[in-house]
PDB file of N, CA and C in Angstrom:
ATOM      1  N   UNK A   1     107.100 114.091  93.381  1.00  0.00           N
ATOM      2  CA  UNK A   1     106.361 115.198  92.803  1.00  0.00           C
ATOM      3  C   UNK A   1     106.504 116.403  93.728  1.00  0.00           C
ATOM      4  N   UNK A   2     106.996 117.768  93.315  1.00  0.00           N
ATOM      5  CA  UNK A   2     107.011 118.867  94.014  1.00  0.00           C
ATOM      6  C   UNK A   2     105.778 119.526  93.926  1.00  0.00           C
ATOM      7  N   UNK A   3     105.490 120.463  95.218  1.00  0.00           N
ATOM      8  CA  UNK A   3     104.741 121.900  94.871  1.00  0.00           C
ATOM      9  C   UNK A   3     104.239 121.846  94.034  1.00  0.00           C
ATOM     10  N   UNK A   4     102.661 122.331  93.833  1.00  0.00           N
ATOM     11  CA  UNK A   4     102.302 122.996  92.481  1.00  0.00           C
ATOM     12  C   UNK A   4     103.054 122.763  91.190  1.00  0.00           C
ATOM     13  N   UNK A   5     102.753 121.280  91.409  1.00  0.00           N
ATOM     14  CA  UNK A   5     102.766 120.437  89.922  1.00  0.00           C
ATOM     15  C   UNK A   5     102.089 119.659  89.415  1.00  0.00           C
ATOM     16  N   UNK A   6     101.780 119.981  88.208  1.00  0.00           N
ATOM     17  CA  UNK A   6     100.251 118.926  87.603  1.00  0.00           C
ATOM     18  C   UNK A   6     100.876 117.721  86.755  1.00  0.00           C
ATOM     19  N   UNK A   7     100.412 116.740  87.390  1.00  0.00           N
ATOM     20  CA  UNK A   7     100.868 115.258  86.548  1.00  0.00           C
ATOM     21  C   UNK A   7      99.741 114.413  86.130  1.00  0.00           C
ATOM     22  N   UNK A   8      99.405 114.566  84.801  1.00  0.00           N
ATOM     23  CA  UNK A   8      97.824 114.612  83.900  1.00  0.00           C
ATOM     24  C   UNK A   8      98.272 112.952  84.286  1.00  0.00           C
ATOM     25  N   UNK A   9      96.856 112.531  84.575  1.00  0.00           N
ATOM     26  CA  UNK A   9      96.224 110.950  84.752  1.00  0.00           C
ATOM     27  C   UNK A   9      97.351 109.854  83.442  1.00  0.00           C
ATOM     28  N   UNK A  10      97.622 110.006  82.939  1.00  0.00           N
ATOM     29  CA  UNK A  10      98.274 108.865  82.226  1.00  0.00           C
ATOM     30  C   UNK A  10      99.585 109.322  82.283  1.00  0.00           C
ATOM     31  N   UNK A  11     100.253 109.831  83.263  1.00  0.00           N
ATOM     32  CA  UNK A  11     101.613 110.210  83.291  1.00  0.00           C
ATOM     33  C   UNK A  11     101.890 108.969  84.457  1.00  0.00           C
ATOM     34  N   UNK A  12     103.089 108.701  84.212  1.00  0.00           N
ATOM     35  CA  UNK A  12     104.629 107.993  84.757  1.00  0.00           C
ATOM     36  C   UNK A  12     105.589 108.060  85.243  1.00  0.00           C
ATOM     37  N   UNK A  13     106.067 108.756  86.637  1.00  0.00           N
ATOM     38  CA  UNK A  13     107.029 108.709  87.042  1.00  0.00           C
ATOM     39  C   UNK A  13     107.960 107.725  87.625  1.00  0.00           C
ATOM     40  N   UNK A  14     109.152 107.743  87.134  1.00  0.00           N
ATOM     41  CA  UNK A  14     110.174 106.892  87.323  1.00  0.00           C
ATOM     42  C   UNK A  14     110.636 106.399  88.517  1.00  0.00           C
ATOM     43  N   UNK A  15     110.635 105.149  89.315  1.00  0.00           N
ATOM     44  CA  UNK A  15     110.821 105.267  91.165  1.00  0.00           C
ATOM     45  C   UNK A  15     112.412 106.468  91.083  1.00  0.00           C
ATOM     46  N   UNK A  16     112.338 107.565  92.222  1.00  0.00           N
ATOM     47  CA  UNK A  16     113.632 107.593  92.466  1.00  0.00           C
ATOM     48  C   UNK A  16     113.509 109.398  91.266  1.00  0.00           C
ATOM     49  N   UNK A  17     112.962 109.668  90.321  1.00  0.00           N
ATOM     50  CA  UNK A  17     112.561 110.386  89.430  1.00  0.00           C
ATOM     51  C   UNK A  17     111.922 111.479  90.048  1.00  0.00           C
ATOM     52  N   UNK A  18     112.222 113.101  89.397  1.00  0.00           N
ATOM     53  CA  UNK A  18     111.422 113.683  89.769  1.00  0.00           C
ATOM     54  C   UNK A  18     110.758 114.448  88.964  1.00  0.00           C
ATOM     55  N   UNK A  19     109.317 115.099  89.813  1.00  0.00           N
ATOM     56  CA  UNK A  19     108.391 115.125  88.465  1.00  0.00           C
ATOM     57  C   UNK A  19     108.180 116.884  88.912  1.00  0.00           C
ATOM     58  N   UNK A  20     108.308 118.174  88.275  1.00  0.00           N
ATOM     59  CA  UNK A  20     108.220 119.274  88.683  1.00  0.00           C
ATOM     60  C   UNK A  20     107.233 120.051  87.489  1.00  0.00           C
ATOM     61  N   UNK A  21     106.507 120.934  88.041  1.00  0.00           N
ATOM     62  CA  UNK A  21     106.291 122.045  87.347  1.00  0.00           C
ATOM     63  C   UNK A  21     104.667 122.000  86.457  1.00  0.00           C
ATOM     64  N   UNK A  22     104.125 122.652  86.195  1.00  0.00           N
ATOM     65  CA  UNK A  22     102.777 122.880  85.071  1.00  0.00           C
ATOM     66  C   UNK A  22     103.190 123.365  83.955  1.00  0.00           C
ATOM     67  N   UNK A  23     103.226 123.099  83.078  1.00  0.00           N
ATOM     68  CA  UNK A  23     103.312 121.492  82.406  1.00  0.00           C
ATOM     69  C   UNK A  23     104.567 120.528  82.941  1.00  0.00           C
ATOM     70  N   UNK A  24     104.069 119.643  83.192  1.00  0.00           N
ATOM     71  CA  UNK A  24     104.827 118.876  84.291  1.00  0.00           C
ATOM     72  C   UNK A  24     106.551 118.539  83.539  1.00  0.00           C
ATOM     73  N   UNK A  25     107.378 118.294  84.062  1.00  0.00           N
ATOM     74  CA  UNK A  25     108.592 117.712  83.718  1.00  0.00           C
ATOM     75  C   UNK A  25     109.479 116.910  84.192  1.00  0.00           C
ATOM     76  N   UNK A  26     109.536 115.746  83.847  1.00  0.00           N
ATOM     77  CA  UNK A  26     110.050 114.769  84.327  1.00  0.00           C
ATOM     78  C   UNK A  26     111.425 114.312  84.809  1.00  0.00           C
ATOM     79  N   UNK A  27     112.266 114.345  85.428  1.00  0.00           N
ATOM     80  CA  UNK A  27     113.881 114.816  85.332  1.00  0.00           C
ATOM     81  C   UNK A  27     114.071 113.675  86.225  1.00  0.00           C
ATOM     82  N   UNK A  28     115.101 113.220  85.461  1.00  0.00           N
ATOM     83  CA  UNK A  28     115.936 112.141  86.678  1.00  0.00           C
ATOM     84  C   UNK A  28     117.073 112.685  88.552  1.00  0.00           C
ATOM     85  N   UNK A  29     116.772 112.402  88.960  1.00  0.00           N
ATOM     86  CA  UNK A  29     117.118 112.751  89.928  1.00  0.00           C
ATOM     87  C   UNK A  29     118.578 113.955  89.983  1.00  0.00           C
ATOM     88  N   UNK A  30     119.341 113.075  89.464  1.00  0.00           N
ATOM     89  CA  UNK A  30     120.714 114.008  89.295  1.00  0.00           C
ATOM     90  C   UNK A  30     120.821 115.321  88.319  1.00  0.00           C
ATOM     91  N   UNK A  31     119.453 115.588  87.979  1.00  0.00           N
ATOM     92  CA  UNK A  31     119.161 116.765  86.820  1.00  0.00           C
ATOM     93  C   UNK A  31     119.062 118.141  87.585  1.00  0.00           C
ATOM     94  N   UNK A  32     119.939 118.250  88.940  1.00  0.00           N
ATOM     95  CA  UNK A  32     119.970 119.766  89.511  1.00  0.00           C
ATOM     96  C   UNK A  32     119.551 120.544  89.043  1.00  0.00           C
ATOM     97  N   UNK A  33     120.199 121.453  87.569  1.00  0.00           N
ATOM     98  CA  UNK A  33     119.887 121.958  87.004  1.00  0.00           C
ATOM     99  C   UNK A  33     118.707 122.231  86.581  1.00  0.00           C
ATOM    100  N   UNK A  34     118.631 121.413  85.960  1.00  0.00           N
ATOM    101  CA  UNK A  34     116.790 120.948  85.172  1.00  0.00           C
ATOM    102  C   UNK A  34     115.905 121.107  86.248  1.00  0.00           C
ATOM    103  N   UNK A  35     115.994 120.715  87.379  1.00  0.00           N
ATOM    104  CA  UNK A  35     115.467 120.735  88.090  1.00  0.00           C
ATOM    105  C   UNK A  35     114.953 122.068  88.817  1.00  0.00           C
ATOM    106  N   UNK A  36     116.107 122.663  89.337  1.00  0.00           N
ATOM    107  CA  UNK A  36     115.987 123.856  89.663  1.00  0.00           C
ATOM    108  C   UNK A  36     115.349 125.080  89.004  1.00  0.00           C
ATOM    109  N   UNK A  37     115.509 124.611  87.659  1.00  0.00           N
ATOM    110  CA  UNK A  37     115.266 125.569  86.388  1.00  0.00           C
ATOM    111  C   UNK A  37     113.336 126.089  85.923  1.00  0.00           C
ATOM    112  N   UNK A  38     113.255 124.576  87.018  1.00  0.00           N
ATOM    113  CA  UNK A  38     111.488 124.696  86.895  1.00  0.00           C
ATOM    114  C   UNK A  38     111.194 125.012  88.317  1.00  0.00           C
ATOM    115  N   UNK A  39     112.025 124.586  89.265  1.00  0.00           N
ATOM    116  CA  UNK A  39     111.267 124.644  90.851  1.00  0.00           C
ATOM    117  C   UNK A  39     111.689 126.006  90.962  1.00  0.00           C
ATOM    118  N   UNK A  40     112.197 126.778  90.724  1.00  0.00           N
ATOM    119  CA  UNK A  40     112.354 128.567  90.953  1.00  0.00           C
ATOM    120  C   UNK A  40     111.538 129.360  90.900  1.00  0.00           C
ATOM    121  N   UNK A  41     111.027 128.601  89.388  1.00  0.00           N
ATOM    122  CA  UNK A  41     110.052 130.085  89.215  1.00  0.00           C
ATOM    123  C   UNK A  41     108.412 129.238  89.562  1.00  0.00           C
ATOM    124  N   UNK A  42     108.641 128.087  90.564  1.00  0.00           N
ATOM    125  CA  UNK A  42     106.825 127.948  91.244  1.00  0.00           C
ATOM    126  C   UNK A  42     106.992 128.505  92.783  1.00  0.00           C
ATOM    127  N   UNK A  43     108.081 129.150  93.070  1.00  0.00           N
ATOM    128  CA  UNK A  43     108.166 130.291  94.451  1.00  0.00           C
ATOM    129  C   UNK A  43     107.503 129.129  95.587  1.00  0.00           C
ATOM    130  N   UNK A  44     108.361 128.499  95.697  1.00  0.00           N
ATOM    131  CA  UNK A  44     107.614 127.606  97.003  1.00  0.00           C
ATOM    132  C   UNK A  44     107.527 128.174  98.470  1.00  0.00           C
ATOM    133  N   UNK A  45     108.925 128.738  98.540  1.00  0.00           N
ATOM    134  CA  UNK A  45     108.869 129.604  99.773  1.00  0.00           C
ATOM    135  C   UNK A  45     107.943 130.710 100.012  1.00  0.00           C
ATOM    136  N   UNK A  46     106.822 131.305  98.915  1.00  0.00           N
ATOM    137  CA  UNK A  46     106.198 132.879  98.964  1.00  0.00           C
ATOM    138  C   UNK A  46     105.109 131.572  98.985  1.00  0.00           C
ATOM    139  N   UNK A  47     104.716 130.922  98.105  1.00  0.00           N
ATOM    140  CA  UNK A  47     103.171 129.881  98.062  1.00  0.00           C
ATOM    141  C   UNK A  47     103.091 129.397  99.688  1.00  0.00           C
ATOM    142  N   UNK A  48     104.303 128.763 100.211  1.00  0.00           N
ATOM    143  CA  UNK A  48     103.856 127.796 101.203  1.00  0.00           C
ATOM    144  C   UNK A  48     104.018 128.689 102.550  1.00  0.00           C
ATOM    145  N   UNK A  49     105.001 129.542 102.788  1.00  0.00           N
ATOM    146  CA  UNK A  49     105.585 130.252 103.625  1.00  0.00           C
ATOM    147  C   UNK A  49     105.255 132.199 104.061  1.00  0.00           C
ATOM    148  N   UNK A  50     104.791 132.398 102.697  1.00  0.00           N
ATOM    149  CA  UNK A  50     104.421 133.819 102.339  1.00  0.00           C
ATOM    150  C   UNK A  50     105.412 134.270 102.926  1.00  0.00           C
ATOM    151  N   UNK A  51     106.628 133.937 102.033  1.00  0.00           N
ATOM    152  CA  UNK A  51     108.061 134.991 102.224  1.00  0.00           C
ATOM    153  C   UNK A  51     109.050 134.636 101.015  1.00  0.00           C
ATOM    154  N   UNK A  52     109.376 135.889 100.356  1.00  0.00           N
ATOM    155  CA  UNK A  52     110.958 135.959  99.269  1.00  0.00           C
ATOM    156  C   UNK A  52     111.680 135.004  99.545  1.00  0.00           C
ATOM    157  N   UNK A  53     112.120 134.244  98.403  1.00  0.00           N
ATOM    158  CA  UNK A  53     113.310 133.600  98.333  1.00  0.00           C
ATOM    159  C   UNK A  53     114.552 134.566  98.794  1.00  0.00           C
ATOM    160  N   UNK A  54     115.661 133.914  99.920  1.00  0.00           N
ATOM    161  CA  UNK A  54     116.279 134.753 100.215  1.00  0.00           C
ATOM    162  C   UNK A  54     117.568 134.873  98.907  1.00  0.00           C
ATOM    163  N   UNK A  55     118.596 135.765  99.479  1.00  0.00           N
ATOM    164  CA  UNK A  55     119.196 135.848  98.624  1.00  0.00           C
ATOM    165  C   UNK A  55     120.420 134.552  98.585  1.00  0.00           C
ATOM    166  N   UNK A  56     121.321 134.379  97.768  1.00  0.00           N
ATOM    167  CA  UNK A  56     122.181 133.522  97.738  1.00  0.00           C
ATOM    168  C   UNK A  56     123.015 133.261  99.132  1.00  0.00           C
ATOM    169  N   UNK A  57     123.154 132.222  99.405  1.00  0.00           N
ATOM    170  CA  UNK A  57     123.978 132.097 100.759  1.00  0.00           C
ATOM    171  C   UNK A  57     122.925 132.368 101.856  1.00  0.00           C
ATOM    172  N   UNK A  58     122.086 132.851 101.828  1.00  0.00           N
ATOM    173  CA  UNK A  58     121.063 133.298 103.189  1.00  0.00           C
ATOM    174  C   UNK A  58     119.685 132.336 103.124  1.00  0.00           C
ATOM    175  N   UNK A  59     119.409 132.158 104.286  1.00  0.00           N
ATOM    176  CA  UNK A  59     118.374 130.767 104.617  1.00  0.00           C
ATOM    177  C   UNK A  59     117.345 131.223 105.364  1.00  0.00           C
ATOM    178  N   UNK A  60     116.238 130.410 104.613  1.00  0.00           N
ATOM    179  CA  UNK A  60     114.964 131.265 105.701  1.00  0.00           C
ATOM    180  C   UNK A  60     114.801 130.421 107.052  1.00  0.00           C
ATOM    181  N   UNK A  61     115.630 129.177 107.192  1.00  0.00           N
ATOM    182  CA  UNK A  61     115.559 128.426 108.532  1.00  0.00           C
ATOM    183  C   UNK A  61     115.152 129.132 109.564  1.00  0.00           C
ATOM    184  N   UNK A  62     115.823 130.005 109.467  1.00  0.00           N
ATOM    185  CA  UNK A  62     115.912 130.894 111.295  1.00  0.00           C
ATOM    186  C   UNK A  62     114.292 131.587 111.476  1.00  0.00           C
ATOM    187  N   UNK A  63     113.815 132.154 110.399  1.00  0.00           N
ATOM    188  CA  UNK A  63     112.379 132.685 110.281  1.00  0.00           C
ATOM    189  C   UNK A  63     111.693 131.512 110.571  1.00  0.00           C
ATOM    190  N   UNK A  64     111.579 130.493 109.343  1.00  0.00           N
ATOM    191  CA  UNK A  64     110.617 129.398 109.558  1.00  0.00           C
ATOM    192  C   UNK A  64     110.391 129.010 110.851  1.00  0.00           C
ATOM    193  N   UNK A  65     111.793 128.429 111.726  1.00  0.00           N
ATOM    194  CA  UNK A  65     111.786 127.535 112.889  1.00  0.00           C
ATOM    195  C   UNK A  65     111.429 128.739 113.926  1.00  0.00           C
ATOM    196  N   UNK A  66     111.190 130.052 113.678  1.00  0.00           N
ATOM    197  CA  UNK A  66     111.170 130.955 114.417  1.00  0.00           C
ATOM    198  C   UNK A  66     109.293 130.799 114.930  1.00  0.00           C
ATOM    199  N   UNK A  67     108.841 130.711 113.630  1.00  0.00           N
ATOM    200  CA  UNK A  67     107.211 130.577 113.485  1.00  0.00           C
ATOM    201  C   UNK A  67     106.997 129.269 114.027  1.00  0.00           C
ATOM    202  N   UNK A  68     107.374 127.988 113.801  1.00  0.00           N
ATOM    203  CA  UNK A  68     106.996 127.363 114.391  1.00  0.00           C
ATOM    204  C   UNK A  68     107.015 126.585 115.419  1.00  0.00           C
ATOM    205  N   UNK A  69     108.301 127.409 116.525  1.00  0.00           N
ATOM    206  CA  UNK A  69     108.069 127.520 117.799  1.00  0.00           C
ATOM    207  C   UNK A  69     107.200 128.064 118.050  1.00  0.00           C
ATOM    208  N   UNK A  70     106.656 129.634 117.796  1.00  0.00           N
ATOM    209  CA  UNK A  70     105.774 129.686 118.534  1.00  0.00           C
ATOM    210  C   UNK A  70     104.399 129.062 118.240  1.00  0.00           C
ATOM    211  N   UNK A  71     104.084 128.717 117.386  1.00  0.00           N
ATOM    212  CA  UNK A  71     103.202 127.764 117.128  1.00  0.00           C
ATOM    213  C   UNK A  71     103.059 126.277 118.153  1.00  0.00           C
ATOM    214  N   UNK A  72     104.255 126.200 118.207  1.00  0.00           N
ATOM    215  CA  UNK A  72     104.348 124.945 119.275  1.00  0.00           C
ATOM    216  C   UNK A  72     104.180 125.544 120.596  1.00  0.00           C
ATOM    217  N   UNK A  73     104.832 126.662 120.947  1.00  0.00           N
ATOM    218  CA  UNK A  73     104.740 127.433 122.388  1.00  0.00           C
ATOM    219  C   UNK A  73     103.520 127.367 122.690  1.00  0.00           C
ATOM    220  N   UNK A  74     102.408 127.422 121.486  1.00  0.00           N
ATOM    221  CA  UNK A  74     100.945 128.044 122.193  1.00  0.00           C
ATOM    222  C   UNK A  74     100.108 126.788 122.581  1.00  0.00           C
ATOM    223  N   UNK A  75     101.371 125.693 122.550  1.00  0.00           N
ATOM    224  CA  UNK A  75     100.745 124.558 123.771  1.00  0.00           C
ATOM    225  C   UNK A  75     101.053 124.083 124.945  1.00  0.00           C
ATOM    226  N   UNK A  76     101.708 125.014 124.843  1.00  0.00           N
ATOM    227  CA  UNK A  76     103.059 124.517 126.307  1.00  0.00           C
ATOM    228  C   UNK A  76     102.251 124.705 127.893  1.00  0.00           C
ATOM    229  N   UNK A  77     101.115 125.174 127.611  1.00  0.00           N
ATOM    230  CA  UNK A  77     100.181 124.787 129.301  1.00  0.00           C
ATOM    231  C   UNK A  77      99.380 123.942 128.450  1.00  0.00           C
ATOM    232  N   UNK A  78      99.366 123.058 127.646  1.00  0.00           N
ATOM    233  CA  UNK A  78      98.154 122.085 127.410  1.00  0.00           C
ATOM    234  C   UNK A  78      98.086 120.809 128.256  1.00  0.00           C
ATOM    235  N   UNK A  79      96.616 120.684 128.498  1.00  0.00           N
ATOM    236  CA  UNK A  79      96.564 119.685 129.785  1.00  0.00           C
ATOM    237  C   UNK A  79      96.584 118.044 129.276  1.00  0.00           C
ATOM    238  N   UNK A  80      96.889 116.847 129.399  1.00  0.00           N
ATOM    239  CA  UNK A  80      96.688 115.991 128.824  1.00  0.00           C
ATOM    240  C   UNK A  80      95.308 115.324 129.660  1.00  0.00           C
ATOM    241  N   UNK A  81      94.263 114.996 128.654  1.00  0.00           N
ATOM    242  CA  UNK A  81      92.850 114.748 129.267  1.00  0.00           C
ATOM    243  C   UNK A  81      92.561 113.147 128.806  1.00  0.00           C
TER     244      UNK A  81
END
């Protein structure tokens, strides 16, 4: 199950299956397409990250891992007690 997806109490997903989107949709794994076609427009990167999908070919890796070094940095004098 991805992101900001609702899978109403008597729903079924398939082992291995994936389940995307409000109103939910069920897609077998190899359904790229299908898949993609619903996970685009729930903006996971702006919901989880609060940043634009970049453009084609360009990756937000370098930002992300950028944030959470320093997130990790701001333990780097922590004492073990």
């Amino acid at each position: 199950m991805h992101l900001r997806t609702v899978l109403p109490a008597d729903s079924m997903v398939p082992i291995g299956w994936v389940a995307v989107g409000d109103p939910v949709r069920i897609l077998p794994p190899e359904d790229h397409d299908g898949i993609w076609e619903v996970q685009k427009n729930l903006d996971s990167p702006g919901y989880v990250f609060g940043l634009d999908r970049p453009a084609d070919g360009e990756s937000l890796m370098p930002v992300i891992s950028e944030r959470f070094g320093r997130g990790l940095g701001r333990h780097s004098n922590d004492q073990q007690i």
